[in-house]
Protein backbone atom coordinates (compact mmCIF):
# COMPACT_ATOMS: atom_id res chain seq x y z
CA UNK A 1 0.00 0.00 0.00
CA UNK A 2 1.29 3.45 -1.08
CA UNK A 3 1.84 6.55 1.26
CA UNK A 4 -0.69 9.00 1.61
CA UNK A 5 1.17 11.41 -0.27
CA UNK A 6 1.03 9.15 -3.47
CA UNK A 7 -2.63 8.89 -3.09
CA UNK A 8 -3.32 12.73 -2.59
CA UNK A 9 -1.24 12.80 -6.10
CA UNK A 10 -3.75 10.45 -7.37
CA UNK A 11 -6.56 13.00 -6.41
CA UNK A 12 -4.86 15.89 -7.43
CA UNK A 13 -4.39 14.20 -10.76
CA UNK A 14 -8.20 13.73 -11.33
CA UNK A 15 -9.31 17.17 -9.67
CA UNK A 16 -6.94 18.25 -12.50
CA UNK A 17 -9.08 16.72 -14.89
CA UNK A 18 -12.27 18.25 -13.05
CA UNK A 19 -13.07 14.88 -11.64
CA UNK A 20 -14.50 14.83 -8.07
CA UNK A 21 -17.17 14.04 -6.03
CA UNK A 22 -20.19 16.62 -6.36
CA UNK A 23 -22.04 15.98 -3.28
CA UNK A 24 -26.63 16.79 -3.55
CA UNK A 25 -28.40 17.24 -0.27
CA UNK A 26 -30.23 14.29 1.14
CA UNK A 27 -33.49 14.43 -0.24
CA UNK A 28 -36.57 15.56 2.49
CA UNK A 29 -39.17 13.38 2.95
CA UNK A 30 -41.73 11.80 5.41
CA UNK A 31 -40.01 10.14 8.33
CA UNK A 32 -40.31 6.37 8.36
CA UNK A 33 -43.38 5.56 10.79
CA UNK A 34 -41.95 2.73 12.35
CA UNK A 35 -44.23 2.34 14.96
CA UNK A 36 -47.27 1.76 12.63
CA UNK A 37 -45.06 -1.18 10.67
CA UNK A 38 -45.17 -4.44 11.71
CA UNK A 39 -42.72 -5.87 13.81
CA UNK A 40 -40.94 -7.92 11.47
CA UNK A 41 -40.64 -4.93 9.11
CA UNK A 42 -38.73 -3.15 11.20
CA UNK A 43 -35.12 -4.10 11.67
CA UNK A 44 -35.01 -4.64 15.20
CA UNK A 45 -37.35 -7.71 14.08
CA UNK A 46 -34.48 -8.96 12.23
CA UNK A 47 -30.77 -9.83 13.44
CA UNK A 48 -29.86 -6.97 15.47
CA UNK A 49 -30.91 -4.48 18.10
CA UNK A 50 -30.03 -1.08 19.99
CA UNK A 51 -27.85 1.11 18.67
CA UNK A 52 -26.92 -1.19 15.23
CA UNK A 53 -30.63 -1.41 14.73
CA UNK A 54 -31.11 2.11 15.18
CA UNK A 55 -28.79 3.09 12.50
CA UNK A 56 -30.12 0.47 9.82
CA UNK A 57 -33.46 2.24 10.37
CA UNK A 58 -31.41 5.25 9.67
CA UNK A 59 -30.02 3.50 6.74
CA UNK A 60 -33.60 2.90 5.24
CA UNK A 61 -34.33 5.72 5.50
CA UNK A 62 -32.01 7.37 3.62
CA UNK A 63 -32.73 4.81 0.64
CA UNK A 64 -36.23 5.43 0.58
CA UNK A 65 -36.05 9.58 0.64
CA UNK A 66 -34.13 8.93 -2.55
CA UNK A 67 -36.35 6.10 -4.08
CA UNK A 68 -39.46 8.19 -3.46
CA UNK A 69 -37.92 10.55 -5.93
CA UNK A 70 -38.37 7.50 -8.56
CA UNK A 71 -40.74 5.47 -8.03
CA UNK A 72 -44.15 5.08 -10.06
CA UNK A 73 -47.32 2.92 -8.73
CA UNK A 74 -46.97 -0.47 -9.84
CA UNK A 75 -43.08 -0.72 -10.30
CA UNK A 76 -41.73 -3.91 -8.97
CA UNK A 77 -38.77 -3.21 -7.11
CA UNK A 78 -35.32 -5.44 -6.68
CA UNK A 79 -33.21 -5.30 -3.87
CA UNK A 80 -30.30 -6.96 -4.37
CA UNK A 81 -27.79 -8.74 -1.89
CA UNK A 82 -31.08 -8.04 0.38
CA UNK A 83 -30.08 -10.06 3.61
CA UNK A 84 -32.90 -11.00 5.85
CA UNK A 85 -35.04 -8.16 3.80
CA UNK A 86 -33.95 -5.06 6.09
CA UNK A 87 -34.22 -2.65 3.40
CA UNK A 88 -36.85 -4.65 0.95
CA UNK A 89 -39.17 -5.39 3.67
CA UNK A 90 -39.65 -1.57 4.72
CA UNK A 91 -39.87 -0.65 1.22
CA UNK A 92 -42.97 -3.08 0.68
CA UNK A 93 -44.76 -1.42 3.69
CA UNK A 94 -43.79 2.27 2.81
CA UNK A 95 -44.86 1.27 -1.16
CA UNK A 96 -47.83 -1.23 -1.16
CA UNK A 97 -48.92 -0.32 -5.09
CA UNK A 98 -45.39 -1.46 -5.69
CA UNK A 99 -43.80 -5.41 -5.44
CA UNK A 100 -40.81 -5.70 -4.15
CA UNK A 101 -38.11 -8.60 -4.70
CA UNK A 102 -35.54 -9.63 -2.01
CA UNK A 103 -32.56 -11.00 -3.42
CA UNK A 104 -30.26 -12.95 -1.51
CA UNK A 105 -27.97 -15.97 -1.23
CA UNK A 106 -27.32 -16.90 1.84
CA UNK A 107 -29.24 -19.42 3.68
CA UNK A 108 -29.48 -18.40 6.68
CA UNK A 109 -30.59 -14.82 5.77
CA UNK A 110 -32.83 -16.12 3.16
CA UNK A 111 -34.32 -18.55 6.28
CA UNK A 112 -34.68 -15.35 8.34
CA UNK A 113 -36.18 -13.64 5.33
CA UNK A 114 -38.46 -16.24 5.09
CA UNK A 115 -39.77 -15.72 8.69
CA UNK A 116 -40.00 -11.93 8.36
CA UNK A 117 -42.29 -12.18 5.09
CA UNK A 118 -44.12 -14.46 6.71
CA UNK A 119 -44.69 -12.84 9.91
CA UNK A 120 -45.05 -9.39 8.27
CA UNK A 121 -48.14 -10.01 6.54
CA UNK A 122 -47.55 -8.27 3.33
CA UNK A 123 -48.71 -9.38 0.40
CA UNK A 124 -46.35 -7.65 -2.44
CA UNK A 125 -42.84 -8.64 -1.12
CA UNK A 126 -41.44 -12.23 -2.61
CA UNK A 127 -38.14 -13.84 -1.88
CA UNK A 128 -35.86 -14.51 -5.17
CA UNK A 129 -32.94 -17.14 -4.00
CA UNK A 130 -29.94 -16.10 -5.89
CA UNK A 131 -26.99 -14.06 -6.86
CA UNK A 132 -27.04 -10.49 -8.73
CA UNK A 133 -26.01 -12.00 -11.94
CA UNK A 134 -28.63 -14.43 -12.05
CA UNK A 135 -31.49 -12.32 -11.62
CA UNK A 136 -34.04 -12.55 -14.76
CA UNK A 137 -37.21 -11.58 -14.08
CA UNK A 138 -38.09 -7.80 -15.45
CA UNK A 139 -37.91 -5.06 -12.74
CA UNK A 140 -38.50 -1.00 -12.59
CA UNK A 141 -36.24 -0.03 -10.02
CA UNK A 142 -32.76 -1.75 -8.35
CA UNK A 143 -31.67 -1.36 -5.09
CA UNK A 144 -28.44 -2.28 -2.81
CA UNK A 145 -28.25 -1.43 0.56
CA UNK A 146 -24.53 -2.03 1.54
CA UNK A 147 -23.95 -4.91 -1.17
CA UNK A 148 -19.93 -5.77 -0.63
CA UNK A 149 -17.46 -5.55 -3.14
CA UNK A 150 -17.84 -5.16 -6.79
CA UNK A 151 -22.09 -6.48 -5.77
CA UNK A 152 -22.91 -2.87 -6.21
CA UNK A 153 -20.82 -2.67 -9.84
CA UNK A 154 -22.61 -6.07 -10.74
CA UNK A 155 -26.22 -4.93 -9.43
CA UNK A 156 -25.46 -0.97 -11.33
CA UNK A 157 -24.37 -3.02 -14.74
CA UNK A 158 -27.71 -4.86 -14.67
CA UNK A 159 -29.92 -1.81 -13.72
CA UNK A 160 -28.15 -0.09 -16.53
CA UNK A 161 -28.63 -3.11 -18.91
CA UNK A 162 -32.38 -2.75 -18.23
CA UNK A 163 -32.47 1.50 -18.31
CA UNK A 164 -34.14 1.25 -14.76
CA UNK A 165 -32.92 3.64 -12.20
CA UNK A 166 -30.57 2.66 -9.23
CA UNK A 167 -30.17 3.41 -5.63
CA UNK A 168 -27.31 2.12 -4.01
CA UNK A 169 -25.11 2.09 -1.08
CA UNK A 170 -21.80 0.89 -1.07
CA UNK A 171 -19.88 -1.36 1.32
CA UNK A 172 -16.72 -2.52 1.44
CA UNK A 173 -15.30 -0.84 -1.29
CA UNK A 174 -11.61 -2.69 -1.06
CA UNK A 175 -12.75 -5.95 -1.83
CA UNK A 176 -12.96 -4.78 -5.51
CA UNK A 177 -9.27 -5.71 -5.82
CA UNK A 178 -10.03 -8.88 -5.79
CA UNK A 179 -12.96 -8.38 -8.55
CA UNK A 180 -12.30 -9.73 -12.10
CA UNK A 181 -14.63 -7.06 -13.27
CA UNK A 182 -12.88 -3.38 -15.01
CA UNK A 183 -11.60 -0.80 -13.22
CA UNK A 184 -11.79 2.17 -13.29
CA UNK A 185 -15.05 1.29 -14.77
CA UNK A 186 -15.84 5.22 -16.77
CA UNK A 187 -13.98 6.09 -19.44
CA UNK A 188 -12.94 9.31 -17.58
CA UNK A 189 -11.70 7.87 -14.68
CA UNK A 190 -9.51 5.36 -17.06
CA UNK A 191 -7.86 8.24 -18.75
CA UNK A 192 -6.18 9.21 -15.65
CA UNK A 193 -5.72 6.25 -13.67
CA UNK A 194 -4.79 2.19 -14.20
CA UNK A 195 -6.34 -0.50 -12.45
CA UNK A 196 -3.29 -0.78 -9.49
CA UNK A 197 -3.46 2.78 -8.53
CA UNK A 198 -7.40 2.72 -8.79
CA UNK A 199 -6.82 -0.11 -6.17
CA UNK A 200 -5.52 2.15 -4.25
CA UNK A 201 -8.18 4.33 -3.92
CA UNK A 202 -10.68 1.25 -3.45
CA UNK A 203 -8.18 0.32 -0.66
CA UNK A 204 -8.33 3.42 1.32
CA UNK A 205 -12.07 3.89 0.80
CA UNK A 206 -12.54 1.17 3.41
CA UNK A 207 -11.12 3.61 5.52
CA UNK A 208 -13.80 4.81 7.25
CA UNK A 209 -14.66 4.38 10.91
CA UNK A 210 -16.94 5.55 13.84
CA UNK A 211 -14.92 8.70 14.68
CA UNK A 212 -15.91 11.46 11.47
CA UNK A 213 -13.20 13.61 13.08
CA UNK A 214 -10.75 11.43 12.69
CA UNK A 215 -7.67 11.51 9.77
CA UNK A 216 -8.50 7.88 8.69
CA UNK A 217 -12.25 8.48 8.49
CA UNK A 218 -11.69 11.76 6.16
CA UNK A 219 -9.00 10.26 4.14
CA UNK A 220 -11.39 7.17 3.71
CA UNK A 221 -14.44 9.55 3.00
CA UNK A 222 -12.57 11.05 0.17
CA UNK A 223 -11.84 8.31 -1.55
CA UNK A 224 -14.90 6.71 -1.17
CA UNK A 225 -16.69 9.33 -2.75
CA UNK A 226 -14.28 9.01 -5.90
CA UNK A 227 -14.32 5.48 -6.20
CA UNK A 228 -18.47 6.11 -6.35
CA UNK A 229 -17.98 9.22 -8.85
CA UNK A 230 -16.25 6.36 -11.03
CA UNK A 231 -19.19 4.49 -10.57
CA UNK A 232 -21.79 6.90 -11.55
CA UNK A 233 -20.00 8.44 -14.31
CA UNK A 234 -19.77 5.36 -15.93
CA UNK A 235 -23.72 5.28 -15.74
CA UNK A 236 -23.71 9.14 -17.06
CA UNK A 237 -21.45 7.38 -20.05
CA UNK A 238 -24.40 5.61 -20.85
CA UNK A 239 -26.85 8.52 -20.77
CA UNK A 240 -28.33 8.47 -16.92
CA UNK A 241 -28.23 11.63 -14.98
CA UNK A 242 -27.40 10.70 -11.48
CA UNK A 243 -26.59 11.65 -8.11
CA UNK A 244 -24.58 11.03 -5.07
CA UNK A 245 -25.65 11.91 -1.20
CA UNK A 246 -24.17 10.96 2.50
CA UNK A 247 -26.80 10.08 4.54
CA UNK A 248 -28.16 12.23 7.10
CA UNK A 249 -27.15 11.72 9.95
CA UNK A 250 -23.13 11.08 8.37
CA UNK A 251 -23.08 8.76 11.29
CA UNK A 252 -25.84 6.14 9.89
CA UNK A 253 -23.12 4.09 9.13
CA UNK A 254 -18.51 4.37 7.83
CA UNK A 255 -19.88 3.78 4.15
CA UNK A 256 -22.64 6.49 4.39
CA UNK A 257 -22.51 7.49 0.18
CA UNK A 258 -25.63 6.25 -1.76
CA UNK A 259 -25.07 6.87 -4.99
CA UNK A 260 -28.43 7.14 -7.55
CA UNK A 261 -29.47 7.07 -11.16
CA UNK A 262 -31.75 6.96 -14.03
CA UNK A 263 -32.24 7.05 -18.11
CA UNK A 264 -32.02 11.11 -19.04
CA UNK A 265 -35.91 11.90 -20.51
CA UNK A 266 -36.39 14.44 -23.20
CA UNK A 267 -36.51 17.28 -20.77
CA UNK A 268 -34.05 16.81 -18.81
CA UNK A 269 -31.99 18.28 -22.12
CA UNK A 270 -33.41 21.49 -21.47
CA UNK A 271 -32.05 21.82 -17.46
CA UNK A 272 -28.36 20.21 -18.04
């Protein structure tokens, strides 16, 4: 791993090129009634409690302010690498005109899922066993609440593929070293940096901790939000307009970006 000083001569190299992170407030919206949801919606009905649960409720949150912005009656909704459904389950309460598909994996979570649904009573939420890659069925809108690793560049491609808007929240950001997929994935990233130092960057971005004041939470922060430019300029590449945000409150969670997008319409033309 590189000094800091070779990675702030990354950055300066793509602030050079007008490249950086152009940060929107988080969108306002109606608070999440939590008490009116059933348990098992909520995700202190899930696998955590206190303080952890209180901040994936803030997490949610966050997600929906920004889906609200997209979403049409009747879309069916994906949320990919969806865990026990802490994110897809409070998006089938908040949106019952809409159907929402949790994606996951694992079989424990998707056990746990199970349970939830279940429990939860809701009739337009629907587990779909699987990986990103092998989801099939059509869908309006993709979602990723903290999907690890090059997940979110796997669960973007397909939302792209599709021309359905994304929401998505990063996590673990270094673990695309390991990824077979390219990076940098936009074209303008790529004309300033190769894959090793974009690694890097990735590497750093993981960063992040508890303490915002802290140097290794701002260094991490600032990469992060690069490594998530990359990722939405590649979608702007392939004519989305999009957006990135920090939840509110920062402290929510270390990897607090969620990064959005959808296809440009005529209009939108006229206010570029």
């Amino acid at each position: 791993m590189p000094s800091w000083s070779t990675i702030e001569k990354i950055l300066a190299r793509l602030e050079a090129d007008d490249i950086m992170p152009q940060y929107q407030p988080m969108l306002i919206g109606e608070a999440v009634d939590w008490s009116a949801l059933p348990v098992e919606v909520d995700p202190t009905g899930g696998l955590m409690d206190g303080l952890r649960a209180q901040r994936k409720r803030w997490q949610v949150e966050n997600v929906i302010r920004v889906l609200q912005d997209l979403i049409q009656p009747g879309d069916v909704i994906v949320d990919f690498g969806a865990s026990s459904g802490n994110l897809g389950l409070p998006v089938a309460a908040c949106f019952p005109d809409c159907h929402v598909y949790i994606v996951d994996k694992k079989p424990h979570t998707v056990e746990i899922a199970k349970m939830r649904m279940a429990g939860s009573g809701l009739s337009n939420v629907e587990l779909y066993p699987g990986f990103v890659q092998e989801v099939t069925i059509p869908f309006e809108i993709g979602l990723g609440l903290h999907l690890c690793g090059d997940g979110t560049d796997q669960a973007q491609t397909l939302c792209m593929e599709r021309g359905v808007p994304y929401v998505m929240a990063p996590c673990c950001i270094g673990f695309i070293q390991r990824s077979p997929l390219s990076y940098p994935r936009s074209t303008a990233f790529r004309n300033v940096l190769d894959r090793q130092e974009y690694n890097w960057l990735a590497s750093v971005a993981d960063w992040t901790c508890r303490d915002e004041t802290s140097e290794q939470h701002q260094r991490g922060k600032r990469c992060m939000g690069f490594v998530n430019t990359d990722r939405n300029l590649v979608a702007e590449e392939q004519g989305y307009r999009t957006a990135l945000y920090t939840m509110d409150p920062s402290d929510a969670s270390p990897k607090n970006e969620i990064m959005a997008g959808r296809k440009k319409e005529p209009d939108d033309a006229v206010s570029d």
